[in-house]
Protein backbone atom coordinates (compact mmCIF):
# COMPACT_ATOMS: atom_id res chain seq x y z
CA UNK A 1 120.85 78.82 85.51
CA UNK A 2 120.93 82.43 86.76
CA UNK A 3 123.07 82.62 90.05
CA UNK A 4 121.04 84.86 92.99
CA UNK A 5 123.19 85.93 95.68
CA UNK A 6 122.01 87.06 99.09
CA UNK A 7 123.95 88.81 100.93
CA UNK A 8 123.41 87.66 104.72
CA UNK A 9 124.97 89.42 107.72
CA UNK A 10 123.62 89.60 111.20
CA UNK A 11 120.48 90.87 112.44
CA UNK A 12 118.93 90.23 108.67
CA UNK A 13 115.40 91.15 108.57
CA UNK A 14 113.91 87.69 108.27
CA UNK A 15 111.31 88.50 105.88
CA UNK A 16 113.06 90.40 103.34
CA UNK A 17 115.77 87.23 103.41
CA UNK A 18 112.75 84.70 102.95
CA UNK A 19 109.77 86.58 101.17
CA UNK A 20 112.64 87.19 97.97
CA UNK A 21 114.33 83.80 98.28
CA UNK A 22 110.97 81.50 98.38
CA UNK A 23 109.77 83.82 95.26
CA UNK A 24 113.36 82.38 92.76
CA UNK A 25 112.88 79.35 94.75
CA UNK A 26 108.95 78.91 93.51
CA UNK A 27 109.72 80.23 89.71
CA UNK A 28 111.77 77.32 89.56
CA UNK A 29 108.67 75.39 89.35
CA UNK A 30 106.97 76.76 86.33
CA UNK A 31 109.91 76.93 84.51
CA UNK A 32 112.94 79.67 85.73
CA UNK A 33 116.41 78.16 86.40
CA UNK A 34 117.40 80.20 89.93
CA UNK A 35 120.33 78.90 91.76
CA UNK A 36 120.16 80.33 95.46
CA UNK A 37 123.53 81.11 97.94
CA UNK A 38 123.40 82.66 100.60
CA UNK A 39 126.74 84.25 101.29
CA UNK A 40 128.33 86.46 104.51
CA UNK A 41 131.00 87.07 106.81
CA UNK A 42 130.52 84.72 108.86
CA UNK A 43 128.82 80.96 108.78
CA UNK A 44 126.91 81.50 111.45
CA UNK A 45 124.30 84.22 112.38
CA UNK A 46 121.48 85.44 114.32
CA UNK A 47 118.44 86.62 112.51
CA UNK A 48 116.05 89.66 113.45
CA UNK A 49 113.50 87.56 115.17
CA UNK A 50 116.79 85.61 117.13
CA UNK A 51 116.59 82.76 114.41
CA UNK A 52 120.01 81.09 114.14
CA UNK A 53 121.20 81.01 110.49
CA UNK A 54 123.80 78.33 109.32
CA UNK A 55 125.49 77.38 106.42
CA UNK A 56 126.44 80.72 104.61
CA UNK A 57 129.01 80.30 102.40
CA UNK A 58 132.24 82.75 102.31
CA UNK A 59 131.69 86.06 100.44
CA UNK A 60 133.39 84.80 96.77
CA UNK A 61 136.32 86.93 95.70
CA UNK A 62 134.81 87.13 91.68
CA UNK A 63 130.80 86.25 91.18
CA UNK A 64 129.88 84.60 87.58
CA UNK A 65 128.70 87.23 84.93
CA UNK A 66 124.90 88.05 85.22
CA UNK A 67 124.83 86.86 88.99
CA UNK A 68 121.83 89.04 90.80
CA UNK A 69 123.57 90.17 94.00
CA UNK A 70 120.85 90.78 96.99
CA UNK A 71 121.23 92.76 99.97
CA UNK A 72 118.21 92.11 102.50
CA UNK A 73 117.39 94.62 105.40
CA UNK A 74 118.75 94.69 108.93
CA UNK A 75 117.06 95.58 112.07
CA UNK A 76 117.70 98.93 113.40
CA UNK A 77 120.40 97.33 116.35
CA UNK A 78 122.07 94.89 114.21
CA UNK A 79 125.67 96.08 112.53
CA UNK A 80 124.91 98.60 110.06
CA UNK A 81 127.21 100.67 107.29
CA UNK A 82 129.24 101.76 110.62
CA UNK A 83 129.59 98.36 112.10
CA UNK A 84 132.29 95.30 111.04
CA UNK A 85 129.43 93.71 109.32
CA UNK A 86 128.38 95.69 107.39
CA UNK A 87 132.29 97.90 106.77
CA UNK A 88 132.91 94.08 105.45
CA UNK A 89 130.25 93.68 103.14
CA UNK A 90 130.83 97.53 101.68
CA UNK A 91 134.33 96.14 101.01
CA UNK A 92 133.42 93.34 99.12
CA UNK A 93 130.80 95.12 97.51
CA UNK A 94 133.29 97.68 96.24
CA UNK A 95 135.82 95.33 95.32
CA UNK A 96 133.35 92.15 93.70
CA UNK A 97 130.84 94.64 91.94
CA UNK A 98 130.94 94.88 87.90
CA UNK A 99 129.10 96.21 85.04
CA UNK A 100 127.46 92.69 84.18
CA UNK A 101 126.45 91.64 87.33
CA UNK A 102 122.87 92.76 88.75
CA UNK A 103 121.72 94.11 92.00
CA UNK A 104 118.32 94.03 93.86
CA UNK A 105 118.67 95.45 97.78
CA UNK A 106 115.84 95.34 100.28
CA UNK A 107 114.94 97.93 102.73
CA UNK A 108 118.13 99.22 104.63
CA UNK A 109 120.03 96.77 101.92
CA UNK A 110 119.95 100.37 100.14
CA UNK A 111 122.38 101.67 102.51
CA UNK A 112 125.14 99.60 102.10
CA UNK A 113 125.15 99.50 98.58
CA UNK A 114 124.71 103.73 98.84
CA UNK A 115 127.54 103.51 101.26
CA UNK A 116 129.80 101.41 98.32
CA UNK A 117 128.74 103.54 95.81
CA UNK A 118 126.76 101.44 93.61
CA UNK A 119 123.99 104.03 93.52
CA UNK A 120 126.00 107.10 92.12
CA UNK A 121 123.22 108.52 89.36
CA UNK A 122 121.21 105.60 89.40
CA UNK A 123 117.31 106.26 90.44
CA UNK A 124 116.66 104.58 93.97
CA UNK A 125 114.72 104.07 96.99
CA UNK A 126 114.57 102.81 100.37
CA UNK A 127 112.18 102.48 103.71
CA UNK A 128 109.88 105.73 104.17
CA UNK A 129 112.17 106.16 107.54
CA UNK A 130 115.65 105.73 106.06
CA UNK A 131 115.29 108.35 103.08
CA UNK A 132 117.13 111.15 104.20
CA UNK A 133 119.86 108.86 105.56
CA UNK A 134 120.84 107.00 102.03
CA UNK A 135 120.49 111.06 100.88
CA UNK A 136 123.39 111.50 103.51
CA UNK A 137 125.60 108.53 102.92
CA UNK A 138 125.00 108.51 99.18
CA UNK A 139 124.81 111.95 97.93
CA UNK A 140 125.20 111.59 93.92
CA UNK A 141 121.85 108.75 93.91
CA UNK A 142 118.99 110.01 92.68
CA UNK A 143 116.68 108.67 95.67
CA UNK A 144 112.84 108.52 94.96
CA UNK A 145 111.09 108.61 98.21
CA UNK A 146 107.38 107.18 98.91
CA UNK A 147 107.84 104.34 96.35
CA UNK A 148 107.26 100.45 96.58
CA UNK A 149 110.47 99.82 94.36
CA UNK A 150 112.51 101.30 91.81
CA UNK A 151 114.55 100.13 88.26
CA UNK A 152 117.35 101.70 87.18
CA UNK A 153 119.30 99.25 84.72
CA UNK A 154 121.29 96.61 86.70
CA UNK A 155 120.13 98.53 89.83
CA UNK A 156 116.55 97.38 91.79
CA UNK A 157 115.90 98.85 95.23
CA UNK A 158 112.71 98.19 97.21
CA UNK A 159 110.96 99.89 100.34
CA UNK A 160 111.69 96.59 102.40
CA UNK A 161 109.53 93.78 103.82
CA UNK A 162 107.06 92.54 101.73
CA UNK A 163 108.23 95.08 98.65
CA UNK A 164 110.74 92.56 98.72
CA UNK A 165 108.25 89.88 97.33
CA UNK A 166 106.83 92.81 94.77
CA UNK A 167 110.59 93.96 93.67
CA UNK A 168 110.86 90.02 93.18
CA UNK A 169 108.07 89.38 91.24
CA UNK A 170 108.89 92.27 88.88
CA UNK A 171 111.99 91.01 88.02
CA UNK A 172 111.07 87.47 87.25
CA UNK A 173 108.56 88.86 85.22
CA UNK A 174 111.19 90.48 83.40
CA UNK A 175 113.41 87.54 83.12
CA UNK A 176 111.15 84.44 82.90
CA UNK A 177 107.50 86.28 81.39
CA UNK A 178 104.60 87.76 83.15
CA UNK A 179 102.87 83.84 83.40
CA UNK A 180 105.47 82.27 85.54
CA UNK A 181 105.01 85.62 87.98
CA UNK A 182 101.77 85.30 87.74
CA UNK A 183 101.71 81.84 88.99
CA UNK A 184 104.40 82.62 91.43
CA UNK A 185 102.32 84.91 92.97
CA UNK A 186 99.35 82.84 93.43
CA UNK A 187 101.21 80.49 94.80
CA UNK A 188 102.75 82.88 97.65
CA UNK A 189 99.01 84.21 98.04
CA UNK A 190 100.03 87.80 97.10
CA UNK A 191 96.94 88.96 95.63
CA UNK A 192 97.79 92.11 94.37
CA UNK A 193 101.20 92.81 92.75
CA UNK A 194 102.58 96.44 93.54
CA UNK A 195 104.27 98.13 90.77
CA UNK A 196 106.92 100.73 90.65
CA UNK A 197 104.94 103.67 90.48
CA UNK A 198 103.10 102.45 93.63
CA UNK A 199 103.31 104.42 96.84
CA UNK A 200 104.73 102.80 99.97
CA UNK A 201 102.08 104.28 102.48
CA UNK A 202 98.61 102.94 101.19
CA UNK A 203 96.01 105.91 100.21
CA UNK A 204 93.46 102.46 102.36
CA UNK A 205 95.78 103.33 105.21
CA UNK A 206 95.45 107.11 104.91
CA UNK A 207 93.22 109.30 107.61
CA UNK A 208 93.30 106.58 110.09
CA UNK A 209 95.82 107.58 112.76
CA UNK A 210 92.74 108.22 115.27
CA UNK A 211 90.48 105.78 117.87
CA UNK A 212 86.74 106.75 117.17
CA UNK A 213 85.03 103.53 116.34
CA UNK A 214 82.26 105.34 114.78
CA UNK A 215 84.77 107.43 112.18
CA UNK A 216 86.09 103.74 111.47
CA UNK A 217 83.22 102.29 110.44
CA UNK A 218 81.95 104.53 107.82
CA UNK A 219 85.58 104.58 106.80
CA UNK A 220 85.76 100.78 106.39
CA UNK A 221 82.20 100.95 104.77
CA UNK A 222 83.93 103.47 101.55
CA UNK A 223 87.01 101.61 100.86
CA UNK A 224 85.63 98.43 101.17
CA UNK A 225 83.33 100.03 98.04
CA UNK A 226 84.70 103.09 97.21
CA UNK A 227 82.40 103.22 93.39
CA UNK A 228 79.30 102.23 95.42
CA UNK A 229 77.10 105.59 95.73
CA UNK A 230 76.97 106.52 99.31
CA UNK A 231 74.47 109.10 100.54
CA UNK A 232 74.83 110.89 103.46
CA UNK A 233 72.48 109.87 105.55
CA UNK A 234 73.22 105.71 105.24
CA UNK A 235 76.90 106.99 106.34
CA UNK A 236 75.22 108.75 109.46
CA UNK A 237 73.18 105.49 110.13
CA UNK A 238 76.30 103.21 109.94
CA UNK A 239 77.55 105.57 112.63
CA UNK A 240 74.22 105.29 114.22
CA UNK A 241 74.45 109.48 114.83
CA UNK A 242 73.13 112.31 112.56
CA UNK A 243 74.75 113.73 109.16
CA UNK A 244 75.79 116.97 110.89
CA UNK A 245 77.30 115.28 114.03
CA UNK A 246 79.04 113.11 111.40
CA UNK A 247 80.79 115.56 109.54
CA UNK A 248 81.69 117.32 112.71
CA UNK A 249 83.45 113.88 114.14
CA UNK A 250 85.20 113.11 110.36
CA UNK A 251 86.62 116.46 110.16
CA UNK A 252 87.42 116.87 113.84
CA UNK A 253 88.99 113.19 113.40
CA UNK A 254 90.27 112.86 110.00
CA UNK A 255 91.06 116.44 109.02
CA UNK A 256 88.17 115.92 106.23
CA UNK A 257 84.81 115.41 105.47
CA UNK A 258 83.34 111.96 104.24
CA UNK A 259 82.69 113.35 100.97
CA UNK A 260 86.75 114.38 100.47
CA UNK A 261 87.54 110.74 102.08
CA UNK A 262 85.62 109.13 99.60
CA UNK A 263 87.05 110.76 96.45
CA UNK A 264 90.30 110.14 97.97
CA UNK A 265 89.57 106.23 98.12
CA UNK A 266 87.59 106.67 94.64
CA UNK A 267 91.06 108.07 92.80
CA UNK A 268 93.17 105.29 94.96
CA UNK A 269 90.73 102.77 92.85
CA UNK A 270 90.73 104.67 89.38
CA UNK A 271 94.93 105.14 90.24
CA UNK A 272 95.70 101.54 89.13
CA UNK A 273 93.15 101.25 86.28
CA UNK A 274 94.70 104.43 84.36
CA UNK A 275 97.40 102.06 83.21
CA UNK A 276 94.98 100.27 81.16
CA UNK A 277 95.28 101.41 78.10
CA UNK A 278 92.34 99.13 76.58
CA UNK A 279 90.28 101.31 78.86
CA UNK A 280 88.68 104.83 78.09
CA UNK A 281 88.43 106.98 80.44
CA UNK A 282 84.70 107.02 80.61
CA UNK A 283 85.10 103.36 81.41
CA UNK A 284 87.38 103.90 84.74
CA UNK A 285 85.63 106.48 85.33
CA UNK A 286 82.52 104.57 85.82
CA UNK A 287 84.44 101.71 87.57
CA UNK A 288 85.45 104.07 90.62
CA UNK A 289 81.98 105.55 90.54
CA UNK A 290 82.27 108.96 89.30
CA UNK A 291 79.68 110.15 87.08
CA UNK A 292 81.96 110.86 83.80
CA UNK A 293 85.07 111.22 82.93
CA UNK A 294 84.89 114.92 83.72
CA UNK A 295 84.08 114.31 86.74
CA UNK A 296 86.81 112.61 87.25
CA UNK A 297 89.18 114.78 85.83
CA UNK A 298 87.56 117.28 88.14
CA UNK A 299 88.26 115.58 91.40
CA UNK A 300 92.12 114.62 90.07
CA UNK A 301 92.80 118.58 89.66
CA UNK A 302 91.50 119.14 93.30
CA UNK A 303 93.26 116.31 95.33
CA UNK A 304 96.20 115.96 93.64
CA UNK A 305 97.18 119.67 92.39
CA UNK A 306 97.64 118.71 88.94
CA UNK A 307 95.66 117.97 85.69
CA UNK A 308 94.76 114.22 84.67
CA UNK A 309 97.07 112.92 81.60
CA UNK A 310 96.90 110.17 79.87
């Protein structure tokens, strides 16, 4: 049995506590042998959403070799790297941590282990928001912004939230195969597994911080189909308003025109499929609905600066 550890203090972001712990807690069924603790400074504690937690066990003096030691997220008003909390849980961090023990933190759950140290040259990441703190309080990390989670040896960070279930999956994966994630994740629902070279803001959620219902729906129209030829004008009818007015609004709206927005969503599909190396490149190509591989190598080099490897 492989002991998991989760470090609980107060204000813990519910989901990143649950979302990780009900993922070891479901491998268990097809096979993985998780024991889950839940450890603090105190017994008692109030989550983020002002759920009492009970029952948390002492932080240990020594943890078992190959223990996985997890640090969920806290909300922005609970006791942080500056509060009793969380200057406790540094301590015991600094004083429990060794080179055969394992570490997974969640959202802010970077901090404190940046703040102990544990992420001197190791590769990391954190929420989009707290990047340039964990630069701050942990100077010698190597922290990777705008990604879901990152693996550095014993080290695993994640964004926070639900990269918390993603960072979770990955590393049962690792441990127990790719079948019992698999069936992990079906379980949970979580259609799509991130990996670590995923972004944390969506290229879906991209060019949509405006209110014009019209923009919207030819936007939801691409990415629900992004390889699906669209012409001009049936984007101007699902607007209901003419191809000129059209671009005028997108541009004015989104900073683009429909035909940039839908290469953008077209790359966000190919993206994914490039790691398929039982694919050609003609093959994804066709799959996000460009017209050849050169194409596609074509619209790479002008959204994303840089030639298409693989």
């Amino acid at each position: 049995m492989q002991p998991v550890y989760f470090v609980t203090l107060p204000g813990v972001l519910l989901l990143d506590l649950a979302g990780a712990a009900e993922a070891f807690r479901l491998a268990n069924r097809y096979g993985a042998q998780y024991t889950l603790r839940f450890i603090g400074p105190s017994e008692e504690l109030c989550s983020s959403v002002g759920l009492a937690l009970n029952r948390i066990d002492p932080l240990p003096d020594a943890l078992p070799s190959g223990a996985l030691v997890v640090i969920a997220g806290l909300t922005s008003r609970a006791d942080d790297e500056r509060g009793p909390g969380g200057k406790l849980a540094i301590d015991w961090l600094r004083h429990a941590w060794r080179d055969d023990l394992e570490l997974m933190t969640i959202c802010s759950g970077a901090i404190l282990a940046g703040a102990a140290g544990l992420l001197d040259g190791r590769r990391c990441t954190t929420h989009h928001t707290l990047i340039d703190k964990l630069n701050h309080l942990a100077p010698k990390a190597l922290v990777q912004d705008n990604r879901v989670f990152v693996i550095d040896g014993p080290i695993a960070t994640s964004a926070g939230v639900t990269t918390g279930i993603d960072l979770a999956l990955e590393l049962i994966s690792e441990r127990d195969g790719p079948k019992v994630a698999l069936e992990v994740a079906r379980e949970m629902v979580v259609w799509l597994r991130r990996d670590t070279a995923a972004p944390q803001l969506s290229p879906f959620l991209s060019f949509r911080n405006h209110l014009h219902p019209a923009v919207h729906r030819v936007q939801d129209a691409i990415s629900g189909n992004p390889a699906r030829d669209w012409p001009v004008d049936e984007l101007a009818r699902i607007a209901c308003v003419s191809p000129r007015h059209l671009a005028r609004l997108f541009k004015e709206h989104t900073g683009i025109g429909p035909v940039d927005f839908r290469q953008q969503m077209q790359l966000a599909q190919a993206e994914p499929l490039l790691k398929r190396r039982d694919w050609s490149l003609e093959r994804i190509a066709e799959a996000s609905g460009f017209g050849s591989a050169r194409d596609l190598r074509r619209v790479w080099l002008r959204h994303r600066g840089s030639s298409l490897h693989r």
